[in-house]
C-alpha atoms as a PDB file:
ATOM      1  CA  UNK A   1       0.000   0.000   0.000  1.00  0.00           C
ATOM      2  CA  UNK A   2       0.941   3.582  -0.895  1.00  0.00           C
ATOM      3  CA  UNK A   3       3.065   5.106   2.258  1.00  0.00           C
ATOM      4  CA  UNK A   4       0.893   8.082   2.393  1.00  0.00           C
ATOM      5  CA  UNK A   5      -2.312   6.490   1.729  1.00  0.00           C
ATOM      6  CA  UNK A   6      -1.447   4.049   5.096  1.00  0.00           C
ATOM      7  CA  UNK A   7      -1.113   6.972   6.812  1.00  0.00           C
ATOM      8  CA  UNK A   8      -4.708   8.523   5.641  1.00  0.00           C
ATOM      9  CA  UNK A   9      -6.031   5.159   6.337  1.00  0.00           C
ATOM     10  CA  UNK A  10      -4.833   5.029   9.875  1.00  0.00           C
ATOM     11  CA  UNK A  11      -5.777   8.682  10.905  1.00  0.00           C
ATOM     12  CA  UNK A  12      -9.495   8.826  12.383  1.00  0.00           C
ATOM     13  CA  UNK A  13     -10.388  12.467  11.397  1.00  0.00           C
ATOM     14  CA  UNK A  14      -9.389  11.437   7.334  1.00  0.00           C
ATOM     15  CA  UNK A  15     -11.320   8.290   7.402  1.00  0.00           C
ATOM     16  CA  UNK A  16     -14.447  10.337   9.379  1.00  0.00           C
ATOM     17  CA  UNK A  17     -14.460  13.045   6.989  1.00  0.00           C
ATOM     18  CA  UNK A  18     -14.829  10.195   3.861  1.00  0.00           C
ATOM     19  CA  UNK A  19     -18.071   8.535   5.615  1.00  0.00           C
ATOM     20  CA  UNK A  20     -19.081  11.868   4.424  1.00  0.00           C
ATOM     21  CA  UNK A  21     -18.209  11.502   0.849  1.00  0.00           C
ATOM     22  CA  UNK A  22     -19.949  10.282  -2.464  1.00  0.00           C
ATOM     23  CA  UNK A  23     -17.057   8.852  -4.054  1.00  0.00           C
ATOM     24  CA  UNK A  24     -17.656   6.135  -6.487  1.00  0.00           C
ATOM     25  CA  UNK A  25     -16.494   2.358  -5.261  1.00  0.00           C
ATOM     26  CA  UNK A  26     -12.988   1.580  -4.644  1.00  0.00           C
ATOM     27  CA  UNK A  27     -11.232   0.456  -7.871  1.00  0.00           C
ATOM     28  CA  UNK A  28     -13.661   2.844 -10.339  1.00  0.00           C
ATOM     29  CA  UNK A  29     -12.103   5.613 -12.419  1.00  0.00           C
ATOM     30  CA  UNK A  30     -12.400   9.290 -11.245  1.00  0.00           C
ATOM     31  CA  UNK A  31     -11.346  12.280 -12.559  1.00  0.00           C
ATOM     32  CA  UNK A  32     -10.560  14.936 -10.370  1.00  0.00           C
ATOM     33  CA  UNK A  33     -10.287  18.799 -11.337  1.00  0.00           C
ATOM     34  CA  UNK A  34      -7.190  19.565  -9.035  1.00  0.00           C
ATOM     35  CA  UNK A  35      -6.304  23.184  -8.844  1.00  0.00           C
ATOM     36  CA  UNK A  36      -3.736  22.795  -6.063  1.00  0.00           C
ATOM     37  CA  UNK A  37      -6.292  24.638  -3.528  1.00  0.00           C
ATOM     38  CA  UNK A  38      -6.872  23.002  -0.156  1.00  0.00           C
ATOM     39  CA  UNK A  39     -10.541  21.986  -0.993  1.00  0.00           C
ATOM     40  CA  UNK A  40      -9.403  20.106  -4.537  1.00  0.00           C
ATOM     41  CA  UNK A  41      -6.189  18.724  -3.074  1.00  0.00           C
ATOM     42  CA  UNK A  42      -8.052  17.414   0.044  1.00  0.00           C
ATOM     43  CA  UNK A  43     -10.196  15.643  -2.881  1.00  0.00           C
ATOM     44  CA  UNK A  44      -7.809  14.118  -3.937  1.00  0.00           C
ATOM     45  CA  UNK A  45      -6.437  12.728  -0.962  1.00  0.00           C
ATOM     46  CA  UNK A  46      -9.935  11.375  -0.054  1.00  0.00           C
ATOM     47  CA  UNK A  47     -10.218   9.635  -3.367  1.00  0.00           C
ATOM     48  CA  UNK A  48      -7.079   7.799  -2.981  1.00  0.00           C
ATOM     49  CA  UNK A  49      -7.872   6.984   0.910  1.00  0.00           C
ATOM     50  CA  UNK A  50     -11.844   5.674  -0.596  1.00  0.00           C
ATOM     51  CA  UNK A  51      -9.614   3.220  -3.365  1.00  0.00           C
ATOM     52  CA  UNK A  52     -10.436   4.977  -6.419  1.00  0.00           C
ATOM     53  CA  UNK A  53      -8.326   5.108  -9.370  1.00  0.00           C
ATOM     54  CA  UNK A  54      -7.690   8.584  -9.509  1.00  0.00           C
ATOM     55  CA  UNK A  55      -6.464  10.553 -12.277  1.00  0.00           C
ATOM     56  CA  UNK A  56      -5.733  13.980 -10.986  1.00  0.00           C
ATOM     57  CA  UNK A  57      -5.860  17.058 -13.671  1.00  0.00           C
ATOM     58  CA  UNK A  58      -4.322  20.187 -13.237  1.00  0.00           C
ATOM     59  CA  UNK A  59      -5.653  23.014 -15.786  1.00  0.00           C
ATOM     60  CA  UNK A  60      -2.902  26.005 -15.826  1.00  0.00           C
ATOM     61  CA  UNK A  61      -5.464  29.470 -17.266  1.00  0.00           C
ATOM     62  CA  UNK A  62      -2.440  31.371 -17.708  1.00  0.00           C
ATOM     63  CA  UNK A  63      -3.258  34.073 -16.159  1.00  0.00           C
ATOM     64  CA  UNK A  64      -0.560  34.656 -13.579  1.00  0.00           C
ATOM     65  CA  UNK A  65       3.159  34.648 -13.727  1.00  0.00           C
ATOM     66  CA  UNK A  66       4.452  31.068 -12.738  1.00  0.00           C
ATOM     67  CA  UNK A  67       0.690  29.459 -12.792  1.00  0.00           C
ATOM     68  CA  UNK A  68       2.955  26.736 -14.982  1.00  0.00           C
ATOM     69  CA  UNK A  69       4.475  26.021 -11.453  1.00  0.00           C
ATOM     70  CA  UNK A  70       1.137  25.309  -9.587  1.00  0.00           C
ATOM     71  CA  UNK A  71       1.289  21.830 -11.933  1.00  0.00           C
ATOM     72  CA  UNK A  72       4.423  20.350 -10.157  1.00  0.00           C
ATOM     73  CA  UNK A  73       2.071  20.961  -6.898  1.00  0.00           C
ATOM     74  CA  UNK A  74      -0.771  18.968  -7.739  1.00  0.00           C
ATOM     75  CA  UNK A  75       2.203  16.426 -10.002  1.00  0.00           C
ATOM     76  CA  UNK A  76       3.922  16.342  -6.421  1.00  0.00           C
ATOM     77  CA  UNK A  77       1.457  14.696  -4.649  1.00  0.00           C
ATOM     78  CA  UNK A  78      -0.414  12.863  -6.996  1.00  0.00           C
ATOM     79  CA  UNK A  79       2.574  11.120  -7.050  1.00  0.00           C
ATOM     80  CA  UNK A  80       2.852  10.967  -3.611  1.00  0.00           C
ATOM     81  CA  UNK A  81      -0.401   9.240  -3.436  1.00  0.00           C
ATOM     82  CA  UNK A  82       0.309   6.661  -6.290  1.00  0.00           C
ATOM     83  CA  UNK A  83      -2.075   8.569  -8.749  1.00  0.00           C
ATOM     84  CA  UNK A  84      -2.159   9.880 -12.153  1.00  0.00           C
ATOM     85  CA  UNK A  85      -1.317  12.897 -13.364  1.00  0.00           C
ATOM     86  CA  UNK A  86      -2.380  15.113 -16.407  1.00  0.00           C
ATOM     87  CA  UNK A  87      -1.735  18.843 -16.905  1.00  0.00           C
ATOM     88  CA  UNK A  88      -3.544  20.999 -19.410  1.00  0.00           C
ATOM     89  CA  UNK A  89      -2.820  24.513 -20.173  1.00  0.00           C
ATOM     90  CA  UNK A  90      -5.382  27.272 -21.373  1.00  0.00           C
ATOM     91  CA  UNK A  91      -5.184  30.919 -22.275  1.00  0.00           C
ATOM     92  CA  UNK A  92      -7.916  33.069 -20.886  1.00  0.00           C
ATOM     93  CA  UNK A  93      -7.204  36.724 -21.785  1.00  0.00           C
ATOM     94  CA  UNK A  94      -8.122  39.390 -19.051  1.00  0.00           C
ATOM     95  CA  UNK A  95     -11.136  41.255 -19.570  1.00  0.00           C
ATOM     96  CA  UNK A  96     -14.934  41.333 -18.177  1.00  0.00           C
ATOM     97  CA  UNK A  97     -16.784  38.555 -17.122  1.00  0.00           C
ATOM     98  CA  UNK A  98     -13.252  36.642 -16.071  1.00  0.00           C
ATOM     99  CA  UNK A  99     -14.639  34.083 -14.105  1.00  0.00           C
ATOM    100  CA  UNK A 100     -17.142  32.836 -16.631  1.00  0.00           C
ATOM    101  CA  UNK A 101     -14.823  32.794 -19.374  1.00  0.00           C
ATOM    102  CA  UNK A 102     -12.505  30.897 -16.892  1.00  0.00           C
ATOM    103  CA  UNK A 103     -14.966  28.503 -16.113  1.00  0.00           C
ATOM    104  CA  UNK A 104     -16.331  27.535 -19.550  1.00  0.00           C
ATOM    105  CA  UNK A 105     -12.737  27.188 -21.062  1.00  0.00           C
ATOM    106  CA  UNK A 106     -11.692  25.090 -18.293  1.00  0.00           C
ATOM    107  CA  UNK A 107     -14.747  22.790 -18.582  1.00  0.00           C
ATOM    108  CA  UNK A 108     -13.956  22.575 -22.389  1.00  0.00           C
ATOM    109  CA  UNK A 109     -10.630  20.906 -21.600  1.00  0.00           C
ATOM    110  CA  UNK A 110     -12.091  18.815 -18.887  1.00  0.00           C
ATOM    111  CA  UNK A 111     -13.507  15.031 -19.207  1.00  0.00           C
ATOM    112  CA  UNK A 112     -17.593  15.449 -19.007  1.00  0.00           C
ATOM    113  CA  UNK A 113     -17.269  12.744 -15.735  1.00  0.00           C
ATOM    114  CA  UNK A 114     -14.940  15.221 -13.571  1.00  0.00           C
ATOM    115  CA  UNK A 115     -15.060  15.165 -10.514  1.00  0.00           C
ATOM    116  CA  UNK A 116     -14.426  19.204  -8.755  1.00  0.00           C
ATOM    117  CA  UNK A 117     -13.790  19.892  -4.928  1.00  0.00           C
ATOM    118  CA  UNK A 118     -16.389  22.053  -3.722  1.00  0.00           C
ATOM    119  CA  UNK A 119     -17.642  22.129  -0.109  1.00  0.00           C
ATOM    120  CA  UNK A 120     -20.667  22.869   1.488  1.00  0.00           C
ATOM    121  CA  UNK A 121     -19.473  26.472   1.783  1.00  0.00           C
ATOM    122  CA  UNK A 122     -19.695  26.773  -2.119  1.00  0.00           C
ATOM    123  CA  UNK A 123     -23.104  25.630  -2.086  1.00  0.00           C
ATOM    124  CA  UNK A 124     -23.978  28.040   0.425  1.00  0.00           C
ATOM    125  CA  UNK A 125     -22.200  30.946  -1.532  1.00  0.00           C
ATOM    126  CA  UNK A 126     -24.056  29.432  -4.660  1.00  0.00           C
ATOM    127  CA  UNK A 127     -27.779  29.173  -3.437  1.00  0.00           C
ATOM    128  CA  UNK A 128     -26.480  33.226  -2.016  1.00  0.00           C
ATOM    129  CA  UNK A 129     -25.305  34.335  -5.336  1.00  0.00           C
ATOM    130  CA  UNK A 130     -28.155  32.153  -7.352  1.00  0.00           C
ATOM    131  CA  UNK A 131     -30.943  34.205  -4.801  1.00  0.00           C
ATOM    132  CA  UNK A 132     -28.743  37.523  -5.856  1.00  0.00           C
ATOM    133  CA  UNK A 133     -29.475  36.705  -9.164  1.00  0.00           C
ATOM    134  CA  UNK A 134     -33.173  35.877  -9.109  1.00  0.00           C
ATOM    135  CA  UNK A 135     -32.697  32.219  -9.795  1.00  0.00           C
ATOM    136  CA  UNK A 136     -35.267  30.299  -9.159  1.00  0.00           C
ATOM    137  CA  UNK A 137     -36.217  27.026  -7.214  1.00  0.00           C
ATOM    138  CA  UNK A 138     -33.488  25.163  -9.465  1.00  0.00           C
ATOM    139  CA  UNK A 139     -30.897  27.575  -8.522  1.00  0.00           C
ATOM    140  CA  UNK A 140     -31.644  27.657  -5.163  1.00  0.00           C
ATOM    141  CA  UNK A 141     -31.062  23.843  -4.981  1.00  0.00           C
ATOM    142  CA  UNK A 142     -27.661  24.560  -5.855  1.00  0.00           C
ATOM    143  CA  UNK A 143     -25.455  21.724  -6.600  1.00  0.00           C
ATOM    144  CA  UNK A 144     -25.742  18.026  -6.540  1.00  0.00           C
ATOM    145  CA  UNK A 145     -24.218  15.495  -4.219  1.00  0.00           C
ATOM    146  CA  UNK A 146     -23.137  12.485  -6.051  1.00  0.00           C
ATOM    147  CA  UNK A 147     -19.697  11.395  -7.334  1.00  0.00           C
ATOM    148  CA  UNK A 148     -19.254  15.135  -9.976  1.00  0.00           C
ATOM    149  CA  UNK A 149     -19.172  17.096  -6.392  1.00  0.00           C
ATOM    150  CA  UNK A 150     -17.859  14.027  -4.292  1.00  0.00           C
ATOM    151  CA  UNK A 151     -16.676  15.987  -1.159  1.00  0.00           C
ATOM    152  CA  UNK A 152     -19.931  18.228  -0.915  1.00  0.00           C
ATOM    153  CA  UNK A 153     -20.445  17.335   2.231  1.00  0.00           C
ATOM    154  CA  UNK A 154     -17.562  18.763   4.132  1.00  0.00           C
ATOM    155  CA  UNK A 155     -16.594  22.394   5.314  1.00  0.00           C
ATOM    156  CA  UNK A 156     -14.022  24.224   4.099  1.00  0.00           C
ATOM    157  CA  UNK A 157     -12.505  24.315   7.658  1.00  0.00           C
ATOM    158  CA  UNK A 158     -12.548  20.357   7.286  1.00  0.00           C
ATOM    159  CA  UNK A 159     -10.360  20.885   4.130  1.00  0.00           C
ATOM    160  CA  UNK A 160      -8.108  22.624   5.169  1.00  0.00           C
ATOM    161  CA  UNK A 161      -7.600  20.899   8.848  1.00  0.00           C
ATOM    162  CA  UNK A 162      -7.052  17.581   6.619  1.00  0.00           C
ATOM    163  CA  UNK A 163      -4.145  18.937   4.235  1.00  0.00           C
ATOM    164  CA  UNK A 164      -2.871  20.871   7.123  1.00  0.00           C
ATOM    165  CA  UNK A 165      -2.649  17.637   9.178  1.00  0.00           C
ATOM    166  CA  UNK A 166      -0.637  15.740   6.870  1.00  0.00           C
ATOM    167  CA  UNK A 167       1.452  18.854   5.774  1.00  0.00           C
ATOM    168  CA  UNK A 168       0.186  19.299   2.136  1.00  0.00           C
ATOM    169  CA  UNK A 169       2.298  21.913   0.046  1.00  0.00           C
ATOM    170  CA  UNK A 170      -1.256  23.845  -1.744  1.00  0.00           C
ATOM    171  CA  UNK A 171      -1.345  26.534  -4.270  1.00  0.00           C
ATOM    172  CA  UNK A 172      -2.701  29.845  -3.027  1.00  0.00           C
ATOM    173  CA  UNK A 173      -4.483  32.046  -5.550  1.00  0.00           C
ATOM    174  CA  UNK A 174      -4.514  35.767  -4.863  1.00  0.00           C
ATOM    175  CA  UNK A 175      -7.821  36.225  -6.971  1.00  0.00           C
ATOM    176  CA  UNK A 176      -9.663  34.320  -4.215  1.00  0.00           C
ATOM    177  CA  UNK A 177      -9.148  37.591  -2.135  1.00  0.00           C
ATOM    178  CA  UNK A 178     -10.402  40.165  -5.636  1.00  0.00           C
ATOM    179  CA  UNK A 179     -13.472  41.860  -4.313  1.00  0.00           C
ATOM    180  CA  UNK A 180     -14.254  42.509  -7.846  1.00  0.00           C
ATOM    181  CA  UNK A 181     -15.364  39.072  -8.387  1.00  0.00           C
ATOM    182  CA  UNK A 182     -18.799  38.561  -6.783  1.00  0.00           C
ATOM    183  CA  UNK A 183     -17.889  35.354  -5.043  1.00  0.00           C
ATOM    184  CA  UNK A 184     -14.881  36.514  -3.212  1.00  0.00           C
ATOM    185  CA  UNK A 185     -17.330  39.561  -1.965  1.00  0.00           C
ATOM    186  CA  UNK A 186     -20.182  36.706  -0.582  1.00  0.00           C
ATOM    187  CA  UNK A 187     -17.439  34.415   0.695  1.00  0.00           C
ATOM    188  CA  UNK A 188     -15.553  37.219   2.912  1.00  0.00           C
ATOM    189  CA  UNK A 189     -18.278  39.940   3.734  1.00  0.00           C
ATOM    190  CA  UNK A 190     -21.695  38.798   3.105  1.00  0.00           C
ATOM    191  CA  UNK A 191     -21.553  35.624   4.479  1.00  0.00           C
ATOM    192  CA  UNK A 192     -19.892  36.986   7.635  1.00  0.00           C
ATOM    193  CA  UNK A 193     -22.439  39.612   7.960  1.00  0.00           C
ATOM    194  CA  UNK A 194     -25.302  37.113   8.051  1.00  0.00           C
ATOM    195  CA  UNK A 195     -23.471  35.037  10.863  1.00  0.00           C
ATOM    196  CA  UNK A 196     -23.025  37.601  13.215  1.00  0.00           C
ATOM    197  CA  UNK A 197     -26.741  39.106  12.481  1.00  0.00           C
ATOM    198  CA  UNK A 198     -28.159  35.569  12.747  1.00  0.00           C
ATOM    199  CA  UNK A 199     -25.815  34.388  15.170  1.00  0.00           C
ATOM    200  CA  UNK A 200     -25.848  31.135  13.383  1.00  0.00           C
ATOM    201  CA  UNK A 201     -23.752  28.955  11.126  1.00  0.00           C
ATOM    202  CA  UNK A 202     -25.672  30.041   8.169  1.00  0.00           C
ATOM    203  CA  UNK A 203     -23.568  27.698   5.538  1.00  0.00           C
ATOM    204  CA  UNK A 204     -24.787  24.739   7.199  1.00  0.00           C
ATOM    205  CA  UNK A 205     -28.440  26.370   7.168  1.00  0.00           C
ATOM    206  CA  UNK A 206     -28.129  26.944   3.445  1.00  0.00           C
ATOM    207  CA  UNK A 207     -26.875  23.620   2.775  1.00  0.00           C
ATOM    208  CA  UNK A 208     -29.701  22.174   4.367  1.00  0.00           C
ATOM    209  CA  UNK A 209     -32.149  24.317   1.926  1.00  0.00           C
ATOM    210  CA  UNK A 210     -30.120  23.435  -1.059  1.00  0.00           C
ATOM    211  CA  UNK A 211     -31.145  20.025  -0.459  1.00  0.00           C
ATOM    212  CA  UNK A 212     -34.693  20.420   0.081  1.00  0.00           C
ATOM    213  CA  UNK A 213     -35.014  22.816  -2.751  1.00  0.00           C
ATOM    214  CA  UNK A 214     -33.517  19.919  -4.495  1.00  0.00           C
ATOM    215  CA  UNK A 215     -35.625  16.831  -3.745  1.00  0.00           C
ATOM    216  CA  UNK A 216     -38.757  19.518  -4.968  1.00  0.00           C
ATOM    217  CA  UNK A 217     -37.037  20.382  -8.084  1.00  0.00           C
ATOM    218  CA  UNK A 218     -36.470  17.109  -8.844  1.00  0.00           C
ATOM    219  CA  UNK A 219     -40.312  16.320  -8.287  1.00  0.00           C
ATOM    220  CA  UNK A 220     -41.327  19.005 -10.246  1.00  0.00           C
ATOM    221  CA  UNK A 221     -39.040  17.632 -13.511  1.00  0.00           C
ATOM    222  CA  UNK A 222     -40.472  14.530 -13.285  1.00  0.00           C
ATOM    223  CA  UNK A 223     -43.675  15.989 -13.568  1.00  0.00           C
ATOM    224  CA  UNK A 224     -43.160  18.299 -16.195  1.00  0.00           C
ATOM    225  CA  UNK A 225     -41.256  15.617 -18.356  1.00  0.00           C
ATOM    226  CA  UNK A 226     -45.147  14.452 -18.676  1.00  0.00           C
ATOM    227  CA  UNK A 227     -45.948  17.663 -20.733  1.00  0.00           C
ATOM    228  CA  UNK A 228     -45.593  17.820 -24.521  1.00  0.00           C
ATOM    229  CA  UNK A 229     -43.574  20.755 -24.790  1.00  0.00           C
ATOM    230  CA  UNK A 230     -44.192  21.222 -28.131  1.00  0.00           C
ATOM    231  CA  UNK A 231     -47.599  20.980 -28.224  1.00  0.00           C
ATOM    232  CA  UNK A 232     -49.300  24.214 -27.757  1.00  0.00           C
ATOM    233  CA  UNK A 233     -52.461  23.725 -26.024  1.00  0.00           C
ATOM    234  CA  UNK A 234     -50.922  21.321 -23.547  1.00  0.00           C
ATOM    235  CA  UNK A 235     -48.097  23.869 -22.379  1.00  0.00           C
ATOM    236  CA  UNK A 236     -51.012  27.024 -22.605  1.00  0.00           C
ATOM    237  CA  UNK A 237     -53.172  24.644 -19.853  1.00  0.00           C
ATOM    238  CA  UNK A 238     -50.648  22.477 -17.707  1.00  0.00           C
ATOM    239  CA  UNK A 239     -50.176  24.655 -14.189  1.00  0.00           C
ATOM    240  CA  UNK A 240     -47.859  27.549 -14.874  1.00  0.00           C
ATOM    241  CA  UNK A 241     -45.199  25.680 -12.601  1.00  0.00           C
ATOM    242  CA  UNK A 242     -45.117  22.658 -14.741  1.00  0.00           C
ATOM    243  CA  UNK A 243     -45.521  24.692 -17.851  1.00  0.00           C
ATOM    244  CA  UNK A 244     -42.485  26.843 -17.270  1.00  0.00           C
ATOM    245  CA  UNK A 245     -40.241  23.404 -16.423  1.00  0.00           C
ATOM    246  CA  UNK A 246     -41.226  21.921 -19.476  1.00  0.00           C
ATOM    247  CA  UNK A 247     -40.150  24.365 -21.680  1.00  0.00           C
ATOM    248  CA  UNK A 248     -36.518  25.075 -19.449  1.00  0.00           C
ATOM    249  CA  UNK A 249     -36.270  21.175 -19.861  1.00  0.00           C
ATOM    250  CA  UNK A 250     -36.642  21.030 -23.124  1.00  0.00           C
ATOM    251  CA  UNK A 251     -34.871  24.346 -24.561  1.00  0.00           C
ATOM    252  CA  UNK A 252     -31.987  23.384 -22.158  1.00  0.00           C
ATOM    253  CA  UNK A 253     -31.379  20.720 -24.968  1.00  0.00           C
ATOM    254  CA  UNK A 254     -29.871  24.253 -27.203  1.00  0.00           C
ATOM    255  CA  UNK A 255     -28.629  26.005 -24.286  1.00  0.00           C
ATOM    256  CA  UNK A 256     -30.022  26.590 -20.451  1.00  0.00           C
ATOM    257  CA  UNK A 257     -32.963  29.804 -21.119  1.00  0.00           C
ATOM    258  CA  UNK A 258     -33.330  32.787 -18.968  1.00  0.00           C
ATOM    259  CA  UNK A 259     -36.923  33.227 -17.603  1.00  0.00           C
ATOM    260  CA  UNK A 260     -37.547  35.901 -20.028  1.00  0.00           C
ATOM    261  CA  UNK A 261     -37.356  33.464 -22.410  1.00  0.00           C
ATOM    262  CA  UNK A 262     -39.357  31.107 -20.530  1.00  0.00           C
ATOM    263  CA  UNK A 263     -42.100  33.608 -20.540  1.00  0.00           C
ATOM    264  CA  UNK A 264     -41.820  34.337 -23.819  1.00  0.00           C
ATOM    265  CA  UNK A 265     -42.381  30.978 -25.205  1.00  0.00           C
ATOM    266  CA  UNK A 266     -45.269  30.837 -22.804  1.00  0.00           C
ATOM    267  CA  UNK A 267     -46.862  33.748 -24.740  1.00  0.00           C
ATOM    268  CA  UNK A 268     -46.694  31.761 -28.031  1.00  0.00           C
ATOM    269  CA  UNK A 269     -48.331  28.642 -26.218  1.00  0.00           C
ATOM    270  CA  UNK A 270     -51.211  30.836 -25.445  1.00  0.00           C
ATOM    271  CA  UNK A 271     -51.678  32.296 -28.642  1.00  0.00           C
ATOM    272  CA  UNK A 272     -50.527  35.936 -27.770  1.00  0.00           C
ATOM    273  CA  UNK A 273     -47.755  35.891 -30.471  1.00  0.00           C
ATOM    274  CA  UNK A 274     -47.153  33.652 -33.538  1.00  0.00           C
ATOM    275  CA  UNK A 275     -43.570  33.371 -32.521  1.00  0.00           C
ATOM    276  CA  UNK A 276     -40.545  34.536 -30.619  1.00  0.00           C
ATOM    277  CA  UNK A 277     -37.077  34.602 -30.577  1.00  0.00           C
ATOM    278  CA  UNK A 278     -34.376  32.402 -27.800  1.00  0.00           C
ATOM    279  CA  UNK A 279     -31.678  33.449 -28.536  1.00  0.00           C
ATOM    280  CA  UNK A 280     -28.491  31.710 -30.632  1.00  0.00           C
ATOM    281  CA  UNK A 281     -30.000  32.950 -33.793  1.00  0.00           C
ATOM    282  CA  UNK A 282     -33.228  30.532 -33.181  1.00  0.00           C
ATOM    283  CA  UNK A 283     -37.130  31.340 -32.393  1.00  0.00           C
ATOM    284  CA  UNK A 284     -40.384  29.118 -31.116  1.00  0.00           C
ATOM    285  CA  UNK A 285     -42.969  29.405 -33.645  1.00  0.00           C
ATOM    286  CA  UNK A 286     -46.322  27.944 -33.324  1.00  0.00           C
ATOM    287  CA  UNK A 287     -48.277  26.753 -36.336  1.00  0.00           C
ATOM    288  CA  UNK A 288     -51.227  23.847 -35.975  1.00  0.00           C
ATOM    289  CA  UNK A 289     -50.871  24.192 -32.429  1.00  0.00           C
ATOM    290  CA  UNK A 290     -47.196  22.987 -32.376  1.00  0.00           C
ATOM    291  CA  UNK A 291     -44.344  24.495 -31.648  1.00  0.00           C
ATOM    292  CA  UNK A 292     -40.680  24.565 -33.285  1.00  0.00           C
ATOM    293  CA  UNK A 293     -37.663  25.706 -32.778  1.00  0.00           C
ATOM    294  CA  UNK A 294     -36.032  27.083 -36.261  1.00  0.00           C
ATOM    295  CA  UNK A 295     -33.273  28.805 -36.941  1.00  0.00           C
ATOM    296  CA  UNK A 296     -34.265  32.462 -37.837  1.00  0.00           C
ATOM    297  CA  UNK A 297     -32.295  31.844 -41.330  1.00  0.00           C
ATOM    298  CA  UNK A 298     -35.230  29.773 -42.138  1.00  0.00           C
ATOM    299  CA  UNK A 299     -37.378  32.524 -42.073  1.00  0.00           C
END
């Protein structure tokens, strides 16, 4: 057995913090989205500890001097823990909307079955930001437990006590601590705030919501995946709840619709507008009592 895997096998606080886990069995494959931050490298020293065969990969965005050094981090103990190691680099240029830029070309470069390292913290700071943003119930059940966010169940203090107890090397990134970026500004003042005024562990509270939010979202697919959604009068009569799921559901299949959109497409059901467009150069149009998504190059 792996030296440092014995060791995370015989310490009581690693092995009680992976009860906790929704890692797939020991022996499956996992891909793990390792930036070298506490929260993905204590991933991937849970992974290992649970028997999977890991494959740990690094994606370098290129947007700091010597990010091409945070690779021999995550290379380091990867080895370390007898897994494998891949390293991908990216170039995201600087400009607005950094993050999400970040984000989607990362994903691009990633395998569709990764597995990423976010806590129960993010999912409070994403059901926060999600509210901010007048998501609704499906934003406010955040993210899903389950093998893509296998550590979702831990704190970030957890994290960080773990790859402090076994002396982990971890890559610190300074735009963590950017108040420009909305997430840094939840994560160190809003979610503070709300403590202190509550005098509660809010995190855990929103967790807990997330959750709930999720087992009625879930509900609430299953029942609109009974509706037609391309059948007019069906849509124009199912309750407006169901309605407005069936249409998300199925325009989600071009790309995930604002509820704008939702509502517009609603108005076409009904009969208060022939057609209307979605966006990505496309429309709904009803004719017969169907509707149809066409490109508007068609027209």
């Amino acid at each position: 057995m792996n030296a440092l895997v014995a060791k995370l096998k015989s310490n009581q606080f690693a092995c009680e913090l992976l009860t906790r886990c929704n890692f797939p069995p020991a022996g499956a494959p996992l891909n793990c989205a390792v930036s070298g931050g506490k929260d993905s490298m204590a991933m991937l020293l849970l992974a290992c500890l649970n028997g999977c065969d890991v494959t740990a990969i690094h994606v370098d965005h290129s947007l700091r001097v010597g990010s091409d050094a945070e690779a021999q981090v995550v290379d380091q103990l990867a080895k370390l823990l007898g897994a494998k190691f891949i390293s991908k680099t990216i170039k995201v240029e600087p400009g607005s909307n950094l993050e999400a830029r970040a984000r989607e070309a990362r994903y691009s470069v990633l395998p569709r079955d990764i597995a990423t390292g976010h806590t129960a913290d993010d999912q409070a700071e994403t059901v926060l930001i999600n509210l901010l943003r007048g998501a609704g119930l499906q934003g406010l059940a955040g993210m899903q437990r389950g093998h893509a966010h296998p550590i979702l169940g831990l704190r970030r203090s957890e994290t960080e006590q773990l790859c402090a107890m076994f002396e982990i090397k971890c890559v610190v990134d300074p735009s963590n601590a950017d108040p420009k970026f909305l997430r840094n500004r939840v994560r160190h003042e809003l979610m503070p705030l709300i403590d202190q005024i509550s005098q509660r562990d809010v995190a855990a509270i929103l967790d807990r919501q997330a959750e709930l939010f999720r087992d009625d979202a879930e509900l609430l697919d299953e029942l609109a995946k009974a509706i037609d959604p391309t059948d007019a009068k069906a849509v124009a009569t199912a309750p407006l709840a169901l309605a407005r799921r069936a249409i998300r559901i199925w325009l989600t299949e071009i790309y995930p619709p604002d509820a704008a959109t939702v509502e517009r497409v609603l108005g076409v059901a009904r009969g208060e507008t022939t057609a209307c467009e979605i966006g990505m150069n496309r429309e709904v149009r009803r004719s017969q009592q169907r509707l149809q998504v066409i490109s508007k190059s068609q027209n």
